[in-house]
Protein backbone atom coordinates (compact mmCIF):
# COMPACT_ATOMS: atom_id res chain seq x y z
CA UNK A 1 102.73 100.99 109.44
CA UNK A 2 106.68 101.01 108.72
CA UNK A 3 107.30 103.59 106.23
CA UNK A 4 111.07 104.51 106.60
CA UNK A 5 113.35 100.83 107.06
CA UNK A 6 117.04 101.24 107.64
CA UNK A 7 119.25 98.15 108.24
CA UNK A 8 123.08 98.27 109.11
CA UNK A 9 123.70 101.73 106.61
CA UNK A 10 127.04 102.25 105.80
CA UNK A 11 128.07 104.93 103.27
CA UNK A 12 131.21 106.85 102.30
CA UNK A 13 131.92 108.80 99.43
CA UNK A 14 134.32 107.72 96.50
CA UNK A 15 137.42 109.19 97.15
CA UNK A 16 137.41 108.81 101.49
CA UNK A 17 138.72 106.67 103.13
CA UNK A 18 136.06 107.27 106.20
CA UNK A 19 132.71 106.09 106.29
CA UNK A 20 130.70 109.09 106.72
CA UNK A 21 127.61 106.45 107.75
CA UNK A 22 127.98 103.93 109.98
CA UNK A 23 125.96 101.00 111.05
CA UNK A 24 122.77 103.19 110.87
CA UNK A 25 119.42 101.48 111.97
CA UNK A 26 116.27 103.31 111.48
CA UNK A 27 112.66 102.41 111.52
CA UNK A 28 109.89 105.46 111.48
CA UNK A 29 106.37 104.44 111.13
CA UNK A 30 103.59 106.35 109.41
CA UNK A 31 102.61 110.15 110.65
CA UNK A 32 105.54 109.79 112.70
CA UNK A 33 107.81 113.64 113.06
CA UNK A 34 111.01 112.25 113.41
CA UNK A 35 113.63 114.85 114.35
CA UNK A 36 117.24 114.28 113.47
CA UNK A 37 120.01 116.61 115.04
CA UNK A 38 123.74 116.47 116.01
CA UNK A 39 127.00 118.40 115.38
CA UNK A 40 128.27 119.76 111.26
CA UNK A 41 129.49 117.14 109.77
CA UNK A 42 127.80 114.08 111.50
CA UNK A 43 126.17 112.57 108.65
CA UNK A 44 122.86 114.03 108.88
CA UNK A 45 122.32 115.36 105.62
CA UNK A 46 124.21 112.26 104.03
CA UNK A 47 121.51 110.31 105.75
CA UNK A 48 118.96 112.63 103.85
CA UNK A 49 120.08 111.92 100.56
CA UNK A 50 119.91 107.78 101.42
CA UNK A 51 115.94 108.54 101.62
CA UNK A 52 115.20 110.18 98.26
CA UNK A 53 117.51 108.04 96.35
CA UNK A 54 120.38 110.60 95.65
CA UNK A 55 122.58 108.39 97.51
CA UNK A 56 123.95 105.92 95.58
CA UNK A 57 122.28 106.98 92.37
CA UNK A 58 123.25 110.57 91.92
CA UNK A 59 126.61 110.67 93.94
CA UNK A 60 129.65 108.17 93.71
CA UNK A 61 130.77 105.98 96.75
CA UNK A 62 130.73 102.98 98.47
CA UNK A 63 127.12 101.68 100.04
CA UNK A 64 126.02 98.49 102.57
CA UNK A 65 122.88 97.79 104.28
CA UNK A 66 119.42 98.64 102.90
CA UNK A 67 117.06 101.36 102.79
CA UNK A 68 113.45 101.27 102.39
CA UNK A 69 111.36 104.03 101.85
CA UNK A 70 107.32 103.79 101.02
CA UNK A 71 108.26 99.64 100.43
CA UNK A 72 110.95 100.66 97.59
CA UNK A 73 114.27 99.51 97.91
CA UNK A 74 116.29 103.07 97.67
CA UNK A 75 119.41 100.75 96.14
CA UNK A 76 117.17 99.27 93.38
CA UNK A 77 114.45 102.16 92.70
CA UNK A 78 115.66 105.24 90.19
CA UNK A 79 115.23 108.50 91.81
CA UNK A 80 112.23 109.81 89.59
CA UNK A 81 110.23 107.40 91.41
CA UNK A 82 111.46 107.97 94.87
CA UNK A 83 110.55 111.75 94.37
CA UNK A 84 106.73 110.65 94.13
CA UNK A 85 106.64 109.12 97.35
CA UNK A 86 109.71 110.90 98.97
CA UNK A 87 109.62 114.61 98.84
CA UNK A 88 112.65 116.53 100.09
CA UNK A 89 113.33 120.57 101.09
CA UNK A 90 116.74 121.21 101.26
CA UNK A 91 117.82 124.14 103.42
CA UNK A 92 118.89 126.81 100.42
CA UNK A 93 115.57 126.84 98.49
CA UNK A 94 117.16 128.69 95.76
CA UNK A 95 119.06 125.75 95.01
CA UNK A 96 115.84 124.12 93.61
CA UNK A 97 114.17 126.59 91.84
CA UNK A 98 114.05 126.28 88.41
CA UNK A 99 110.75 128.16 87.18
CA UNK A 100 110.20 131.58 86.42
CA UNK A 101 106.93 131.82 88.92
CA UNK A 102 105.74 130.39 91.99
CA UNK A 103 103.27 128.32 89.58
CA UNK A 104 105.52 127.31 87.47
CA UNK A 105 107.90 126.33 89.88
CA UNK A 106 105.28 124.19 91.84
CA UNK A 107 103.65 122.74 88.79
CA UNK A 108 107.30 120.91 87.92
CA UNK A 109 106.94 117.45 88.94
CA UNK A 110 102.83 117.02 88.34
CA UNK A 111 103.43 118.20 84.72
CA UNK A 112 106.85 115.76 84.24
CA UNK A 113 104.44 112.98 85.75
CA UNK A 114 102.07 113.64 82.80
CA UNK A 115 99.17 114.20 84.53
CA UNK A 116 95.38 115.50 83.72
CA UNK A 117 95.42 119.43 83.62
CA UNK A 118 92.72 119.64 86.25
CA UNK A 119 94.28 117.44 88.62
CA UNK A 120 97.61 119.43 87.93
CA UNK A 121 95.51 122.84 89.28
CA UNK A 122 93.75 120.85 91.93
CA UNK A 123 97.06 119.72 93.25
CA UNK A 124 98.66 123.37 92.85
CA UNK A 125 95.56 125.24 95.06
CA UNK A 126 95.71 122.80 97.64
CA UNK A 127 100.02 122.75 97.77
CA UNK A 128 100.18 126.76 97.74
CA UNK A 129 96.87 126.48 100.53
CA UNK A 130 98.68 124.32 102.87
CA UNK A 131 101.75 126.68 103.28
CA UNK A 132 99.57 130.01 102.98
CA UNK A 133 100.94 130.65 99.52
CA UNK A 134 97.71 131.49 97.67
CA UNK A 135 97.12 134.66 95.50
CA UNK A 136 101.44 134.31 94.72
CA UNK A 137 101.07 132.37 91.46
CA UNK A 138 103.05 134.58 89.23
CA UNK A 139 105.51 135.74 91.82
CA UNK A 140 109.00 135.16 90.88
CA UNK A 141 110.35 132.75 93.15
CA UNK A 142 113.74 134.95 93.54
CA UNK A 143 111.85 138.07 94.73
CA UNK A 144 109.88 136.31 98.04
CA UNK A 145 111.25 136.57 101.16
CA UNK A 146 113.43 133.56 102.60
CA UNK A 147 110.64 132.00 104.47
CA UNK A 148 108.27 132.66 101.44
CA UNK A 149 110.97 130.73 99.30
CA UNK A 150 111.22 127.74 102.15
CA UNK A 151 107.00 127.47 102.10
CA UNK A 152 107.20 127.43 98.34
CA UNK A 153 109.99 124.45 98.31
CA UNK A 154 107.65 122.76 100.55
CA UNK A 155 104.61 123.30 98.38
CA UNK A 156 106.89 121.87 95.69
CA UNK A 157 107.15 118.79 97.58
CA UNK A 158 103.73 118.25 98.77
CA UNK A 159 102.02 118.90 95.56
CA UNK A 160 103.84 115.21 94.40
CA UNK A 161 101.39 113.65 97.54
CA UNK A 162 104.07 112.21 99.21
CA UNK A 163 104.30 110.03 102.11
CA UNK A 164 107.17 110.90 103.51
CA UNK A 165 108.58 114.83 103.55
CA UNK A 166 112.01 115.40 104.34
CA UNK A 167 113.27 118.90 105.94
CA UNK A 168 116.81 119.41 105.72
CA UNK A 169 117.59 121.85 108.13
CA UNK A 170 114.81 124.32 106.41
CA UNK A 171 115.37 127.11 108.89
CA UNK A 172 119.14 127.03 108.61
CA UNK A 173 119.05 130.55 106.85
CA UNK A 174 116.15 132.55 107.54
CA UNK A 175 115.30 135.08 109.67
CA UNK A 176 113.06 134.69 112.97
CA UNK A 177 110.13 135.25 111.02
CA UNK A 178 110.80 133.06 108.35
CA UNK A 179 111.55 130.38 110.85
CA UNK A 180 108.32 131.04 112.56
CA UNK A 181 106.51 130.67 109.12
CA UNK A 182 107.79 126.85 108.40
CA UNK A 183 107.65 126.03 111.64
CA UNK A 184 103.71 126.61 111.83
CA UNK A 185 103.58 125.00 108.21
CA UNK A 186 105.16 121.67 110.20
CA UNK A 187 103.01 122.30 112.85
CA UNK A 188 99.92 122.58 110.63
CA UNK A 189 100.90 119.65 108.01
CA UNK A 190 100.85 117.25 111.67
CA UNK A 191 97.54 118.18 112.31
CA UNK A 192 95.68 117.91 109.03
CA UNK A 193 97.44 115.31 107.41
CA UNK A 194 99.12 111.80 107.85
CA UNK A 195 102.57 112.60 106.02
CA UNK A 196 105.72 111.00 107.71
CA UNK A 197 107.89 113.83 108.43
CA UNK A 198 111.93 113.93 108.59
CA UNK A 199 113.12 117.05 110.30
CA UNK A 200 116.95 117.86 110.21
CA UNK A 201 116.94 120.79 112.89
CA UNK A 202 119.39 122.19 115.44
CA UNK A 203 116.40 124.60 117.24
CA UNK A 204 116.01 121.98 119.61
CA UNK A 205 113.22 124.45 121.37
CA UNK A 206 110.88 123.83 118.30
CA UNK A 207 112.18 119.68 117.92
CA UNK A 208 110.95 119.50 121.36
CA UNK A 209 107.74 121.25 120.16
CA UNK A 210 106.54 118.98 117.17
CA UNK A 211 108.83 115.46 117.11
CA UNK A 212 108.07 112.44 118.21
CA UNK A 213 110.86 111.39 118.41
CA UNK A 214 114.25 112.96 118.33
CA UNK A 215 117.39 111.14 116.65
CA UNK A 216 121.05 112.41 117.56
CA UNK A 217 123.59 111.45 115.18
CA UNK A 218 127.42 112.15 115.97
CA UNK A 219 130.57 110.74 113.86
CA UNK A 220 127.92 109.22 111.08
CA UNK A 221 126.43 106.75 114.35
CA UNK A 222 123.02 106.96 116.10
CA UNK A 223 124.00 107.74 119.22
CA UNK A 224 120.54 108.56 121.17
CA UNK A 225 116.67 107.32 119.57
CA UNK A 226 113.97 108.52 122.12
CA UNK A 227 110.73 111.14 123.01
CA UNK A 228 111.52 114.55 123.31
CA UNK A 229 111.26 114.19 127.34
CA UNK A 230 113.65 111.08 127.55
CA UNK A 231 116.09 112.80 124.83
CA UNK A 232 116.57 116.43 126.71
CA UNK A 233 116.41 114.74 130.23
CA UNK A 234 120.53 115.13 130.53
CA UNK A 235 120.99 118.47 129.91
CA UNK A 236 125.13 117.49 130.70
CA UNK A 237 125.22 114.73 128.57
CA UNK A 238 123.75 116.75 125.11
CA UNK A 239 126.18 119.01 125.74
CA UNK A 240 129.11 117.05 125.72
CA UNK A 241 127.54 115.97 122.23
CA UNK A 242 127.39 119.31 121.16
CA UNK A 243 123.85 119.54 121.55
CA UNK A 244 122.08 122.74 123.06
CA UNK A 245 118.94 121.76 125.25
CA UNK A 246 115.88 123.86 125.02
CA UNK A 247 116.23 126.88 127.18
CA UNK A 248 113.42 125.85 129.55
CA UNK A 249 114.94 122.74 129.82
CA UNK A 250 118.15 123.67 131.45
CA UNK A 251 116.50 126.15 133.57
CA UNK A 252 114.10 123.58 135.39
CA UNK A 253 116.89 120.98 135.07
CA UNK A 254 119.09 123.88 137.29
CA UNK A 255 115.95 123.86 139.80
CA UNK A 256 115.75 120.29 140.22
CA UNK A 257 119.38 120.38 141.15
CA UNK A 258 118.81 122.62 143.27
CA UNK A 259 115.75 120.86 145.32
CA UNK A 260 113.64 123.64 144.63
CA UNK A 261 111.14 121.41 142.14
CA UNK A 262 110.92 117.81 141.71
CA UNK A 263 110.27 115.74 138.85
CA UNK A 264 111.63 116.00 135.32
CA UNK A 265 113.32 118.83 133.00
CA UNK A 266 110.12 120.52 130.99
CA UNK A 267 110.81 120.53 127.05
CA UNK A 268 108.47 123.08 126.33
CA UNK A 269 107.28 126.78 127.22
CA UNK A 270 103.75 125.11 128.31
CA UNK A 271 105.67 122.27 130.64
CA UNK A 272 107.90 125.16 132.03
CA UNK A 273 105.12 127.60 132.62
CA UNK A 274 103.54 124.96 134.91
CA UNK A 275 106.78 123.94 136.79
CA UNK A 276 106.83 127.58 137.69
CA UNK A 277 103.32 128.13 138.82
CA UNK A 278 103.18 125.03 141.09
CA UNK A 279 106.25 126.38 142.55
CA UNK A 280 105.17 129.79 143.22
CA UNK A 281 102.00 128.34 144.21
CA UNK A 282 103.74 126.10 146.58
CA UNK A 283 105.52 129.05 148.15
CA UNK A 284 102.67 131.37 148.98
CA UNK A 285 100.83 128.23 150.41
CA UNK A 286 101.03 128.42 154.60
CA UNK A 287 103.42 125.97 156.08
């Protein structure tokens, strides 16, 4: 099922004379992980704010096309009823905190929605659960970690039930370890739930990991829509877009050039780890 419908998307904000979005077309279906990536400044974040209704409603421009999200018409819908079916993580989480406690701060939208006090706690245990947040209830938002504050945003957004989640570049400004920690919340939220997912990354190592597809945007255009293995297969060509291929990826691309393996570019550890072995197994065979 269709959950995400963009037709012919322009956008540019009041003021420019550019369009910052042009001609998008988009379509991501249910459970989909839909990466989006390209050089600052291509639109990707613009193209964020299209999904949860920000854009046109909260900032001033010029729009054309349509956008559907969860069958609502983004153009015609008010944002306070996007945000129960869209929920978005931007990548400073500080910018959305607004309680004085992890609970609070999680409780937000179930208590604006004016809903039954147990389902508000049932909804909080199972939001803080799915990004290992439990036992951090009266934390202060301000004093966790940076990936502690990403897992809460997230928890923030998932405790609305939405269908679609959109990541905007949530690892942009943590540490390793904090990366690590969303990363496996991504990887856990694809195996125990159905949730659409919108990923605005550049760690094209961990895209390659969890999307289904990958989405390159350049100049506010889609310039490339395909799997992880058809996307990195031209190492040359993602550069030239200012895209950095996975590591593993440009080192089995280097020994296909070379004639040592044949077949196509791995896109993960696991894919790389077996181009290697059938090599070396190759080698100590007897000719």
């Amino acid at each position: 099922m269709r959950v995400i419908q963009i037709e012919n998307l322009w956008w540019k904000y009041e003021g420019s004379d550019d369009w910052t979005l042009k001609a998008v077309n988009l379509t991501v279906e249910k459970g989909e992980i839909v990466a989006i990536t390209g050089p600052s400044g291509a639109g990707k974040t613009t193209l964020c704010m299209c999904l949860n209704g920000l854009i046109p409603h909260s900032n001033p421009g010029v729009i054309r096309g349509t956008v559907h999200v969860a069958g609502m018409d983004v153009r015609k819908t008010p944002p306070y009823r996007l945000s129960e079916k869209v929920g978005t993580v931007f990548q400073d989480p500080e910018s959305q905190f607004i309680g004085m406690s992890v609970e609070e701060e999680v409780v937000f939208g179930p208590e604006n929605m004016a809903l039954p006090r147990e389902e508000i706690k049932q909804r909080l245990e199972s939001a803080l659960k799915s990004v290992r947040m439990e036992g951090m209830l009266q934390k202060a938002p301000f004093e966790l970690s940076g990936g502690q504050k990403q897992r809460v945003a997230i928890a923030s957004a998932l405790v609305m039930h939405p269908e679609i989640l959109v990541l905007d570049e949530p690892t942009s400004e943590l540490d390793p370890i904090g990366k690590s920690e969303v990363f496996s919340i991504v990887s856990d939220l694809r195996r125990q739930s159905d949730i659409t997912i919108v990923l605005v990354e550049h760690e094209t190592e961990e895209i390659a990991r969890y999307a289904d597809r990958v989405v390159l945007i350049d100049e506010g255009e889609i310039r490339v829509d395909k799997s992880p293995k058809g996307f990195f297969s031209d190492v040359d060509d993602l550069k030239r877009m200012g895209v950095d291929p996975p590591q593993v990826t440009e080192l089995t691309s280097l020994l296909i050039q070379n004639g040592i393996f044949r077949g196509e570019p791995a896109v993960t550890v696991e894919e790389a780890f077996k181009i290697s072995s059938s090599i070396l197994k190759k080698r100590r065979s007897p000719q």
